[in-house]
PDB file of N, CA and C in Angstrom:
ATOM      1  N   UNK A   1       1.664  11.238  15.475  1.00  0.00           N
ATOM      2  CA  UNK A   1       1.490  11.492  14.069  1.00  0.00           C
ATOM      3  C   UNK A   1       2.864  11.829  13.478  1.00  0.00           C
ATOM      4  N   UNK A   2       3.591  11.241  12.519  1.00  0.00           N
ATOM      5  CA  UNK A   2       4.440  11.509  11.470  1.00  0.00           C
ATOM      6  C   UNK A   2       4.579  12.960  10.685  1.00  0.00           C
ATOM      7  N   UNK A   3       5.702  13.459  10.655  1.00  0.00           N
ATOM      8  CA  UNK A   3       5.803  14.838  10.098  1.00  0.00           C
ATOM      9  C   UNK A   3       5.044  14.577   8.857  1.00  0.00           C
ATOM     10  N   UNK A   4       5.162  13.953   7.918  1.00  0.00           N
ATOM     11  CA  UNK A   4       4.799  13.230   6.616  1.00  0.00           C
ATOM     12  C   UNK A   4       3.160  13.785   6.827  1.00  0.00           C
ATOM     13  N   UNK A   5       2.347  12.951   7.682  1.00  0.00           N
ATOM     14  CA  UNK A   5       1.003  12.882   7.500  1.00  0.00           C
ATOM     15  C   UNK A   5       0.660  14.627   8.319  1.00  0.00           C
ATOM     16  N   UNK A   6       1.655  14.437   9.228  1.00  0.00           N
ATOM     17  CA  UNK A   6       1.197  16.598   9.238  1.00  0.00           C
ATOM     18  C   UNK A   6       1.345  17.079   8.312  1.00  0.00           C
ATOM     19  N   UNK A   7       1.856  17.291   7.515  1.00  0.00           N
ATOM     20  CA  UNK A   7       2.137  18.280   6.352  1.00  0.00           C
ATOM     21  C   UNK A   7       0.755  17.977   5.347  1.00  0.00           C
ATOM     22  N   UNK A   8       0.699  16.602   5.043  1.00  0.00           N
ATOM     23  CA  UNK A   8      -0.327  16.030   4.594  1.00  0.00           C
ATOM     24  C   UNK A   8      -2.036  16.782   5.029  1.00  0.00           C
ATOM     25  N   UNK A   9      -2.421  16.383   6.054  1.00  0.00           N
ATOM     26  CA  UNK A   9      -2.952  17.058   6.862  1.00  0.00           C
ATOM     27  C   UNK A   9      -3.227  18.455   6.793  1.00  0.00           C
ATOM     28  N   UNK A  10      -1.792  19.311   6.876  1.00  0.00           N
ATOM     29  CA  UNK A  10      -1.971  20.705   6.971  1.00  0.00           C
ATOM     30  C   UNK A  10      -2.721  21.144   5.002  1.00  0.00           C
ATOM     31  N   UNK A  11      -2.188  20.628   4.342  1.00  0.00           N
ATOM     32  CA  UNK A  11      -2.079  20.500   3.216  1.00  0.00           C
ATOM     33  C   UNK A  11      -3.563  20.680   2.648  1.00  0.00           C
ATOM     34  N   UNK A  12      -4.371  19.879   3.294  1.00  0.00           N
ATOM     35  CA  UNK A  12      -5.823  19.820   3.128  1.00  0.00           C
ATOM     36  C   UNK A  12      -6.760  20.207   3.676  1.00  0.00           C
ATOM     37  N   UNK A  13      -5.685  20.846   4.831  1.00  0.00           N
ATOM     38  CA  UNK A  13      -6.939  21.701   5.675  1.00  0.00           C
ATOM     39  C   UNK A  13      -7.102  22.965   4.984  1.00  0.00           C
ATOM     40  N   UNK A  14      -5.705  23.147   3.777  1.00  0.00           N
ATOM     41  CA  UNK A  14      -6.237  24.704   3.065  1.00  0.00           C
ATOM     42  C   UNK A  14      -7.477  25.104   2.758  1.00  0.00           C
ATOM     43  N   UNK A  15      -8.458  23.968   2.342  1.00  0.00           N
ATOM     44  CA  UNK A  15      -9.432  23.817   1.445  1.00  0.00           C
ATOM     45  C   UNK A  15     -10.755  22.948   1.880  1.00  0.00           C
ATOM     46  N   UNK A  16     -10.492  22.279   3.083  1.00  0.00           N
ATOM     47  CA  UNK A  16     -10.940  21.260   3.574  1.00  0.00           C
ATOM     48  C   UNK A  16     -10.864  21.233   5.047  1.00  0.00           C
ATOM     49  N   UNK A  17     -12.052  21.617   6.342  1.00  0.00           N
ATOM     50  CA  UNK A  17     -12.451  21.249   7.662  1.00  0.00           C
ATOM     51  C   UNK A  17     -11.795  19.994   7.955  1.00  0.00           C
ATOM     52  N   UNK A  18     -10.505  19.258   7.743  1.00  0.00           N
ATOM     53  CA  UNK A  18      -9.782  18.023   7.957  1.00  0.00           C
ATOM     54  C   UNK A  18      -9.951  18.131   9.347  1.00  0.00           C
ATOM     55  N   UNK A  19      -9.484  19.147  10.057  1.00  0.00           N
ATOM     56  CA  UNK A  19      -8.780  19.264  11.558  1.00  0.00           C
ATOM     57  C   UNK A  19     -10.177  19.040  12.263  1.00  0.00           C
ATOM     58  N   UNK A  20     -11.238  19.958  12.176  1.00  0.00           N
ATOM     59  CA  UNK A  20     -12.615  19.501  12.641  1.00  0.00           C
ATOM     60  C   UNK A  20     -13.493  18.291  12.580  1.00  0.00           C
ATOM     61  N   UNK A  21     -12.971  18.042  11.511  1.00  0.00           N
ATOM     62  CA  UNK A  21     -13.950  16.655  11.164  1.00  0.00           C
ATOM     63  C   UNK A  21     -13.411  15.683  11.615  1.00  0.00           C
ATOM     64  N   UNK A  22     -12.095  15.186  11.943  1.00  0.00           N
ATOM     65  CA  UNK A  22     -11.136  14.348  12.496  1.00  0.00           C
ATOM     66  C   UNK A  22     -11.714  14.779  14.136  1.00  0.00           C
ATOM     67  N   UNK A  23     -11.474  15.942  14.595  1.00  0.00           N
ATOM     68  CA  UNK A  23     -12.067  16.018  16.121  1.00  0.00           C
ATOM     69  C   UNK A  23     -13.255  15.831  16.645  1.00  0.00           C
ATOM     70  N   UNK A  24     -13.877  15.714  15.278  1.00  0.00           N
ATOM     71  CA  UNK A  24     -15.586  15.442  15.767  1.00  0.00           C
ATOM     72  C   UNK A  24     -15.693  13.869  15.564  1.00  0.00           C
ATOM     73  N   UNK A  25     -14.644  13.130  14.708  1.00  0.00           N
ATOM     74  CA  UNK A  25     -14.815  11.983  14.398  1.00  0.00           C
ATOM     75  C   UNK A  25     -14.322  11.123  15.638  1.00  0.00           C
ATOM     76  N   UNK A  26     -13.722  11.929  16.312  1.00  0.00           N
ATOM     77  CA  UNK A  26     -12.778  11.366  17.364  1.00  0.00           C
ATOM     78  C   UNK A  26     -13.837  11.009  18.909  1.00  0.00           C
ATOM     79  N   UNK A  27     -14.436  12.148  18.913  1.00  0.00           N
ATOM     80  CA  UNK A  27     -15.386  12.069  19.847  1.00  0.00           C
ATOM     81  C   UNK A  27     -16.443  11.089  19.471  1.00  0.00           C
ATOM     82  N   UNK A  28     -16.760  10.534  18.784  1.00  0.00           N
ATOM     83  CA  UNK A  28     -17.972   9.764  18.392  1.00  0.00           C
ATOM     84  C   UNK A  28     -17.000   8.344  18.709  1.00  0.00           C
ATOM     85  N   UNK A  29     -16.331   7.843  17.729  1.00  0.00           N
ATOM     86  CA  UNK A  29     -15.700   7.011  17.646  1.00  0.00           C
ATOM     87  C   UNK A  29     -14.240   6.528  18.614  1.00  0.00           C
ATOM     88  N   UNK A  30     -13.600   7.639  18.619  1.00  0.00           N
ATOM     89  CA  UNK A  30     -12.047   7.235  19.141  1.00  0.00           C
ATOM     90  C   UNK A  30     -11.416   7.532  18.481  1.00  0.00           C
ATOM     91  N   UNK A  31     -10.005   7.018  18.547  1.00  0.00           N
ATOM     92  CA  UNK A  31      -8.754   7.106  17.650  1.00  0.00           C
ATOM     93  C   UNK A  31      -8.814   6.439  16.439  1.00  0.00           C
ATOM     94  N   UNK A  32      -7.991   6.784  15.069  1.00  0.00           N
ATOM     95  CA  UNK A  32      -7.849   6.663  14.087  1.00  0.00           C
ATOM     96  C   UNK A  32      -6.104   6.181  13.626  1.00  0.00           C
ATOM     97  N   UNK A  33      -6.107   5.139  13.252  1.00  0.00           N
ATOM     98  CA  UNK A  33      -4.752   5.139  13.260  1.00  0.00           C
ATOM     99  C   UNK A  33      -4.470   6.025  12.123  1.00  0.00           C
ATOM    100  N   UNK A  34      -2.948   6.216  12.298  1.00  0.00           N
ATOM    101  CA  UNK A  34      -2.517   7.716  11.110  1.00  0.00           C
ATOM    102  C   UNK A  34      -2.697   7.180   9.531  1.00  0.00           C
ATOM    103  N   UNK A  35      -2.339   5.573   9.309  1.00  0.00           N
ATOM    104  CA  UNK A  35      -2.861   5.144   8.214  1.00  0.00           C
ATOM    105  C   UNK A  35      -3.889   5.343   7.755  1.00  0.00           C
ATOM    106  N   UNK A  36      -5.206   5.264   8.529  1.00  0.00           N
ATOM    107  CA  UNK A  36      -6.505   5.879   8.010  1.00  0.00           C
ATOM    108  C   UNK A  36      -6.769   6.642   7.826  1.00  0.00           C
ATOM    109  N   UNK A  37      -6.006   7.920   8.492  1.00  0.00           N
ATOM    110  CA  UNK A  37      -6.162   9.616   8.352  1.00  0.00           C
ATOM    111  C   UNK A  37      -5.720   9.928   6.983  1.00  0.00           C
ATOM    112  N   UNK A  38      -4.527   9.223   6.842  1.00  0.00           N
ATOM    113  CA  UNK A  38      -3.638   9.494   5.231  1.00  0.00           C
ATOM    114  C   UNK A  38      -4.459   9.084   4.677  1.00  0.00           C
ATOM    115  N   UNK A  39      -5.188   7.480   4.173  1.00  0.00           N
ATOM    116  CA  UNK A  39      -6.037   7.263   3.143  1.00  0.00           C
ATOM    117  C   UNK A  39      -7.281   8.238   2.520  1.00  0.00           C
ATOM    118  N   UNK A  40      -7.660   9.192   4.179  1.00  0.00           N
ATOM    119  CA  UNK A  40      -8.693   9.757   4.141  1.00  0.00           C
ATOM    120  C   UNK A  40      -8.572  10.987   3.270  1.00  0.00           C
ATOM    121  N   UNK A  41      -7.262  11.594   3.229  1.00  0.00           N
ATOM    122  CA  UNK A  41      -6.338  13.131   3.102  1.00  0.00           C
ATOM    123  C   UNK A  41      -6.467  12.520   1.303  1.00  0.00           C
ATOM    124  N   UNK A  42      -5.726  11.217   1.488  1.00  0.00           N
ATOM    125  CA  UNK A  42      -5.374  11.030   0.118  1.00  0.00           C
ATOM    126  C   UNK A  42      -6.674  11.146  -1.000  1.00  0.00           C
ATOM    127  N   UNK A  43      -7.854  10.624  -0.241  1.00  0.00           N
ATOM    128  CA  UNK A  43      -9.286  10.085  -0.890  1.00  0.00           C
ATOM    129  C   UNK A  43      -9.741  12.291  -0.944  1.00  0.00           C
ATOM    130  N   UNK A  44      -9.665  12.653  -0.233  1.00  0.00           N
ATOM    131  CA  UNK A  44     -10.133  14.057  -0.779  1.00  0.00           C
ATOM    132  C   UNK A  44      -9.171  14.544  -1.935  1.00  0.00           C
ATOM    133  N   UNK A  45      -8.000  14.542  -1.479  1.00  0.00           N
ATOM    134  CA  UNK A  45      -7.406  14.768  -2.826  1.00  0.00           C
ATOM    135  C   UNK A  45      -7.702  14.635  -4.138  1.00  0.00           C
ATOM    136  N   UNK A  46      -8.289  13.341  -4.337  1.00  0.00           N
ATOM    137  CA  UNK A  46      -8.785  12.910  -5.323  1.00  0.00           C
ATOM    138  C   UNK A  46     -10.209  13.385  -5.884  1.00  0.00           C
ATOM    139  N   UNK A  47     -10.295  13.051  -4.593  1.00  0.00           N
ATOM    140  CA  UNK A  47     -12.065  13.771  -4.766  1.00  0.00           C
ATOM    141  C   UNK A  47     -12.481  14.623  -4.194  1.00  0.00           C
ATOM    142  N   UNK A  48     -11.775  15.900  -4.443  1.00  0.00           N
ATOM    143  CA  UNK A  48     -12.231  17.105  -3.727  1.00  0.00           C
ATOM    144  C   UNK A  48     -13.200  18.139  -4.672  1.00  0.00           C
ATOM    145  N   UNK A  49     -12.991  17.867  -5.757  1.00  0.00           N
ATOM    146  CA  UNK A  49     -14.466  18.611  -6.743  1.00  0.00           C
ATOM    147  C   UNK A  49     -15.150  17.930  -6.525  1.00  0.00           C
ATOM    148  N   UNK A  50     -15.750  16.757  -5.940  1.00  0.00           N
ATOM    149  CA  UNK A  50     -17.130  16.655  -5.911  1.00  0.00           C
ATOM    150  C   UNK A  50     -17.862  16.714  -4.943  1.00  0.00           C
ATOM    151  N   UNK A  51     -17.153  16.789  -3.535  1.00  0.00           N
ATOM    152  CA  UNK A  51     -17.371  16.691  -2.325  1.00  0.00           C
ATOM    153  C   UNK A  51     -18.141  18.036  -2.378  1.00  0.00           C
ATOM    154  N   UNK A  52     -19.523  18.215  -1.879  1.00  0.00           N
ATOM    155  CA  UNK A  52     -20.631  19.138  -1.797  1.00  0.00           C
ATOM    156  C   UNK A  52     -21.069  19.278  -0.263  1.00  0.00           C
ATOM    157  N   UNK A  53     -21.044  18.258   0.519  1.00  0.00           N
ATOM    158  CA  UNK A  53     -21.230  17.681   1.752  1.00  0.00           C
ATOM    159  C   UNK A  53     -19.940  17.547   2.652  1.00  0.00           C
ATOM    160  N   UNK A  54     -19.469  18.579   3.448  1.00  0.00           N
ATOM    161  CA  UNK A  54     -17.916  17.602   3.701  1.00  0.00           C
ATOM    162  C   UNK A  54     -18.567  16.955   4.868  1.00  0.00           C
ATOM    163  N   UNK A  55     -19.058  16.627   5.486  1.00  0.00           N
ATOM    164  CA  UNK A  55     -19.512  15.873   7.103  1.00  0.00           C
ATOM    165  C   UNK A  55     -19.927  14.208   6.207  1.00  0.00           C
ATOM    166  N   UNK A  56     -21.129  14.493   5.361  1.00  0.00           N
ATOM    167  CA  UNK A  56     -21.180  13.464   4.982  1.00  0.00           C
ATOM    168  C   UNK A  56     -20.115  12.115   4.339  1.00  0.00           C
ATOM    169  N   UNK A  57     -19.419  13.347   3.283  1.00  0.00           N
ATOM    170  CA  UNK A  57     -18.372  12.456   2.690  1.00  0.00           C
ATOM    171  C   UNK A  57     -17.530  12.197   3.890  1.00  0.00           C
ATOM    172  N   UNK A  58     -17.164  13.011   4.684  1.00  0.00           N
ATOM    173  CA  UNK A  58     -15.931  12.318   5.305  1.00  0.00           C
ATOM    174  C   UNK A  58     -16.516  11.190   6.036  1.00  0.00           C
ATOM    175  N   UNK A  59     -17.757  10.875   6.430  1.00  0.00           N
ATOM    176  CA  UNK A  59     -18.155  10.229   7.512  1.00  0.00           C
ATOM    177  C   UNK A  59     -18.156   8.701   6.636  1.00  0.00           C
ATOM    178  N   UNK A  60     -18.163   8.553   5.163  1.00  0.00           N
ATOM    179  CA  UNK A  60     -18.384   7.954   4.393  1.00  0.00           C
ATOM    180  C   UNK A  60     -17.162   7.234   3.790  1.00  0.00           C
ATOM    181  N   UNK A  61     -15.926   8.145   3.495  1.00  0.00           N
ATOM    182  CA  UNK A  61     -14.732   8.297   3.360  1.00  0.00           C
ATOM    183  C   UNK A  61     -14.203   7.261   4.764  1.00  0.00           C
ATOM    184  N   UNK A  62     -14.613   7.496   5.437  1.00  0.00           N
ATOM    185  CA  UNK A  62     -13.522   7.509   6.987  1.00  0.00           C
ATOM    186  C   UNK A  62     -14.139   6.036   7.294  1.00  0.00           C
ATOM    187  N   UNK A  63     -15.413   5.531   6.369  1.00  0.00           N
ATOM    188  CA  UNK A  63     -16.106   4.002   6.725  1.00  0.00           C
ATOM    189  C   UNK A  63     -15.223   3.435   6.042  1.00  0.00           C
ATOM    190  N   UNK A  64     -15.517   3.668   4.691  1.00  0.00           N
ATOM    191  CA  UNK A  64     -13.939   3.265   3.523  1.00  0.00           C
ATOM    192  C   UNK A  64     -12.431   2.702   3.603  1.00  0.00           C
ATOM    193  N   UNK A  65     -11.694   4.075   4.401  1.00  0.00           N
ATOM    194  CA  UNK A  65     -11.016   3.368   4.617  1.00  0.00           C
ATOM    195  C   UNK A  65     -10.197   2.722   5.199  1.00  0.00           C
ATOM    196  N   UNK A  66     -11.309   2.818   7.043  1.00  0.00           N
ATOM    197  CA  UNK A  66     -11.256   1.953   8.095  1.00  0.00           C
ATOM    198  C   UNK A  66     -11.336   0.585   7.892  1.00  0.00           C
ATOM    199  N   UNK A  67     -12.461   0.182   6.714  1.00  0.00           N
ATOM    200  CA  UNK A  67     -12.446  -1.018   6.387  1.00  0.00           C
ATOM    201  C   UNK A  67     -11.382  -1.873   5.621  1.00  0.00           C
ATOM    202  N   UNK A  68     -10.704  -0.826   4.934  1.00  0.00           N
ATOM    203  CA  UNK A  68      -9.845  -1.226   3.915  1.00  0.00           C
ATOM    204  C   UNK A  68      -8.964  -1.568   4.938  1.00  0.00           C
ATOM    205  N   UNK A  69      -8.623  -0.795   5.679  1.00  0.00           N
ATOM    206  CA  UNK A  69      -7.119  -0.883   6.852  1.00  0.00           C
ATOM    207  C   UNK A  69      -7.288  -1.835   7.365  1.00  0.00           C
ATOM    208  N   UNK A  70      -8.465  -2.094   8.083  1.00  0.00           N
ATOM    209  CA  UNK A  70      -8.750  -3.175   8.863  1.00  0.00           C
ATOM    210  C   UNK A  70      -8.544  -4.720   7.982  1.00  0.00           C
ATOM    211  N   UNK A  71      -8.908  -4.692   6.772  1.00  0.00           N
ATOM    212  CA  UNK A  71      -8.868  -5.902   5.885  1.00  0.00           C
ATOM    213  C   UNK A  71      -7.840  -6.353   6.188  1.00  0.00           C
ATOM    214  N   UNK A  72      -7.033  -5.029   5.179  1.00  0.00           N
ATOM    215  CA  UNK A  72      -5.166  -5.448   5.238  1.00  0.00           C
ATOM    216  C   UNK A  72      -4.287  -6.014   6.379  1.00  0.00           C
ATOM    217  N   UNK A  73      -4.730  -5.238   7.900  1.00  0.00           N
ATOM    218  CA  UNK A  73      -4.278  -5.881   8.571  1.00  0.00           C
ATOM    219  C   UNK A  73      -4.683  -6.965   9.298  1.00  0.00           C
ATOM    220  N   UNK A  74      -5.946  -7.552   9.184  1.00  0.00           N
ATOM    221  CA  UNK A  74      -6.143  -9.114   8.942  1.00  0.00           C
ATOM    222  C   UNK A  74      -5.558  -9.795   8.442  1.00  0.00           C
ATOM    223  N   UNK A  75      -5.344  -9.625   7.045  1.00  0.00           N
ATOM    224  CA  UNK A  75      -4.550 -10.150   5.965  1.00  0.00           C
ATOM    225  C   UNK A  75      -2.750 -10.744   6.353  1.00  0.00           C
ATOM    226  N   UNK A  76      -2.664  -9.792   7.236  1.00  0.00           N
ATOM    227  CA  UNK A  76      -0.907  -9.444   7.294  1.00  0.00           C
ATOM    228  C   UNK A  76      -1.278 -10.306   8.881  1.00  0.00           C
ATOM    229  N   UNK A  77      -1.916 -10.167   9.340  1.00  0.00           N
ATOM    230  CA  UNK A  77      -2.003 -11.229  10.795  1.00  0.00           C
ATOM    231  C   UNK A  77      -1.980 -12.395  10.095  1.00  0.00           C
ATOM    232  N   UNK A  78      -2.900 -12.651   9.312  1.00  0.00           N
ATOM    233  CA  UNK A  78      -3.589 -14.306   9.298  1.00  0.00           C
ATOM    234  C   UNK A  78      -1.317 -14.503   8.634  1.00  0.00           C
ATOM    235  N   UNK A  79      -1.399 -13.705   7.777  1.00  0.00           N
ATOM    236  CA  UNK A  79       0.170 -14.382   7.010  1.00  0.00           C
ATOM    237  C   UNK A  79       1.028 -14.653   7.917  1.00  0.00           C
ATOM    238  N   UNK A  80       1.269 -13.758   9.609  1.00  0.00           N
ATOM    239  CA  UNK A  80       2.164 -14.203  10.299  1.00  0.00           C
ATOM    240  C   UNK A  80       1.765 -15.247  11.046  1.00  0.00           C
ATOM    241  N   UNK A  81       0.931 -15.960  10.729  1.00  0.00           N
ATOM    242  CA  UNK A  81       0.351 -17.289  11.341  1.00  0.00           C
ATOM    243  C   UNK A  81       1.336 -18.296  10.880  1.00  0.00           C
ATOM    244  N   UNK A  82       1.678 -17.914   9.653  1.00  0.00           N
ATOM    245  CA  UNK A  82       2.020 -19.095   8.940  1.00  0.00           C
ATOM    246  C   UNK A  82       1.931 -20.220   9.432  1.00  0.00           C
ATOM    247  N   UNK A  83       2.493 -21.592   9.557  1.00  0.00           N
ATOM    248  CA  UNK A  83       2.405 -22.657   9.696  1.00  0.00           C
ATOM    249  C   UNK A  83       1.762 -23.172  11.113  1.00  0.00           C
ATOM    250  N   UNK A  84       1.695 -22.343  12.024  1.00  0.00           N
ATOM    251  CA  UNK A  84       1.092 -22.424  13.070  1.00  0.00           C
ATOM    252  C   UNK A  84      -0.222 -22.867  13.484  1.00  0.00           C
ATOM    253  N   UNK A  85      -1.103 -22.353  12.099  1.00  0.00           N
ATOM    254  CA  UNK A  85      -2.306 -22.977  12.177  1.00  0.00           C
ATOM    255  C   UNK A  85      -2.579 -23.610  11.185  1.00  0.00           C
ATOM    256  N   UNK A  86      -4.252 -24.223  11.174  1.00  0.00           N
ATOM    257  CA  UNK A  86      -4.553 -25.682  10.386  1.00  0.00           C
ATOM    258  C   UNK A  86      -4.311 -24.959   9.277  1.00  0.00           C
ATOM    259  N   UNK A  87      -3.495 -25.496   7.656  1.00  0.00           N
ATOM    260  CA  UNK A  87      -3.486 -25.024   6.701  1.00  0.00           C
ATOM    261  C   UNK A  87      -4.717 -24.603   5.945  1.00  0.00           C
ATOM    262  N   UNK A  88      -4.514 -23.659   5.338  1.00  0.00           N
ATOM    263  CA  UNK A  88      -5.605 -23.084   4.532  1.00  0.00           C
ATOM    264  C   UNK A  88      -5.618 -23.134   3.497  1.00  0.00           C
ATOM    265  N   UNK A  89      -6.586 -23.421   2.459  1.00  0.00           N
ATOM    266  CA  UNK A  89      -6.187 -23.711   1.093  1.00  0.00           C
ATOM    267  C   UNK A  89      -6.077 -22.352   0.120  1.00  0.00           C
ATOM    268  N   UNK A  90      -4.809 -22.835  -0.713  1.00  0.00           N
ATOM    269  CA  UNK A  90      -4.634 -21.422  -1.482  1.00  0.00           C
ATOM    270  C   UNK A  90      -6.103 -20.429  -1.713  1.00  0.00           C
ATOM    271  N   UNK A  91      -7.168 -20.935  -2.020  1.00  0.00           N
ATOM    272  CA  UNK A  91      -7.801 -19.979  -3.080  1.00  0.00           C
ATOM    273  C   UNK A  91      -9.127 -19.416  -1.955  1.00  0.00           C
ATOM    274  N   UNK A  92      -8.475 -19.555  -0.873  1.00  0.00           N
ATOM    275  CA  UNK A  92      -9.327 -19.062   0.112  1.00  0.00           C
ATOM    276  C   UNK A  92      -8.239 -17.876   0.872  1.00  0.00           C
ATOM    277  N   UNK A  93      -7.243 -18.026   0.879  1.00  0.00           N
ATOM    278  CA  UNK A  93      -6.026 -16.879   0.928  1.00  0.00           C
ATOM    279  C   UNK A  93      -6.050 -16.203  -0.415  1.00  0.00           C
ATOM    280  N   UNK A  94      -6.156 -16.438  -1.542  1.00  0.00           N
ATOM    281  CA  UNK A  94      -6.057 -15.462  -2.591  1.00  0.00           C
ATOM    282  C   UNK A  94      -7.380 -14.507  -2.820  1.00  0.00           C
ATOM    283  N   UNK A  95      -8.830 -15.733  -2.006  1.00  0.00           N
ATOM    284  CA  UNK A  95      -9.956 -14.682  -1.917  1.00  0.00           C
ATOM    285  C   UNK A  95      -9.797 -13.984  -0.607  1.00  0.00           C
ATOM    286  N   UNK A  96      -9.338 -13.980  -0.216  1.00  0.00           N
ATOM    287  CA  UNK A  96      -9.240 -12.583   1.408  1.00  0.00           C
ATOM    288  C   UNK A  96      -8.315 -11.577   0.893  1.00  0.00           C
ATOM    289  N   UNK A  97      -7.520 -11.924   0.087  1.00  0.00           N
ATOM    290  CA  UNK A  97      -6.386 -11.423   0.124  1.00  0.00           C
ATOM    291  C   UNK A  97      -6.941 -10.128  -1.866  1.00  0.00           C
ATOM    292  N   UNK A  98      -8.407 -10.438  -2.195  1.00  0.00           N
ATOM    293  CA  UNK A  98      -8.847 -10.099  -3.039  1.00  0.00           C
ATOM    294  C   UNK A  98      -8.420 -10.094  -5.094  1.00  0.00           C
ATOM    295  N   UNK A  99      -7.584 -11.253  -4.132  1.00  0.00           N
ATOM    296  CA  UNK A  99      -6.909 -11.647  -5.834  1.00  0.00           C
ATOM    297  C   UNK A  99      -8.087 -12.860  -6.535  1.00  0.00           C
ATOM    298  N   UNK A 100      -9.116 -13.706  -5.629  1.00  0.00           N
ATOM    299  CA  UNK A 100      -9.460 -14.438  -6.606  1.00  0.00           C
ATOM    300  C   UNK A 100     -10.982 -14.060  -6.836  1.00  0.00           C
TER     301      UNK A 100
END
């Protein structure tokens, strides 16, 4: 983990079971890359008045933006393909890529 996302981290545990819910998330699931932990830190930030539930939201939060991560780095694979494989037509790269 990055000093950056500790501080981050520490930051939100003022107010927020981060450290627990990450260790309970860990046991169910596994590892989290630190990108997903930050999105997760960042997403309470934002939405920390409404969060009433923290187990739920985070469990909800942490679907979010595993998926998102996971997209992106599809996205950034399929691009280092480049020419390597059968071409793809633009507007099927601009829909993965959520521009069309």
């Amino acid at each position: 983990m990055n000093k950056e996302l500790d501080n981050l981290i520490k930051s939100v545990s003022k107010s927020f079971p981060i450290y627990q819910l990450l260790g309970k998330m860990k046991k169910s699931i596994g590892w989290l890359p630190d990108e997903v932990v930050n999105r997760i830190c960042q997403c309470y930030l934002k939405n920390s008045h409404k969060i009433t539930k923290p187990w739920p939201w985070f469990v909800k939060a942490t679907n979010e933006c595993w998926r998102a991560w996971n997209a992106e780095e599809r996205v950034k694979e399929s691009e280092s393909y480049g020419d390597k494989r059968a071409p793809v037509p633009k507007h099927l790269l601009d829909l993965v890529k959520g521009i069309g």
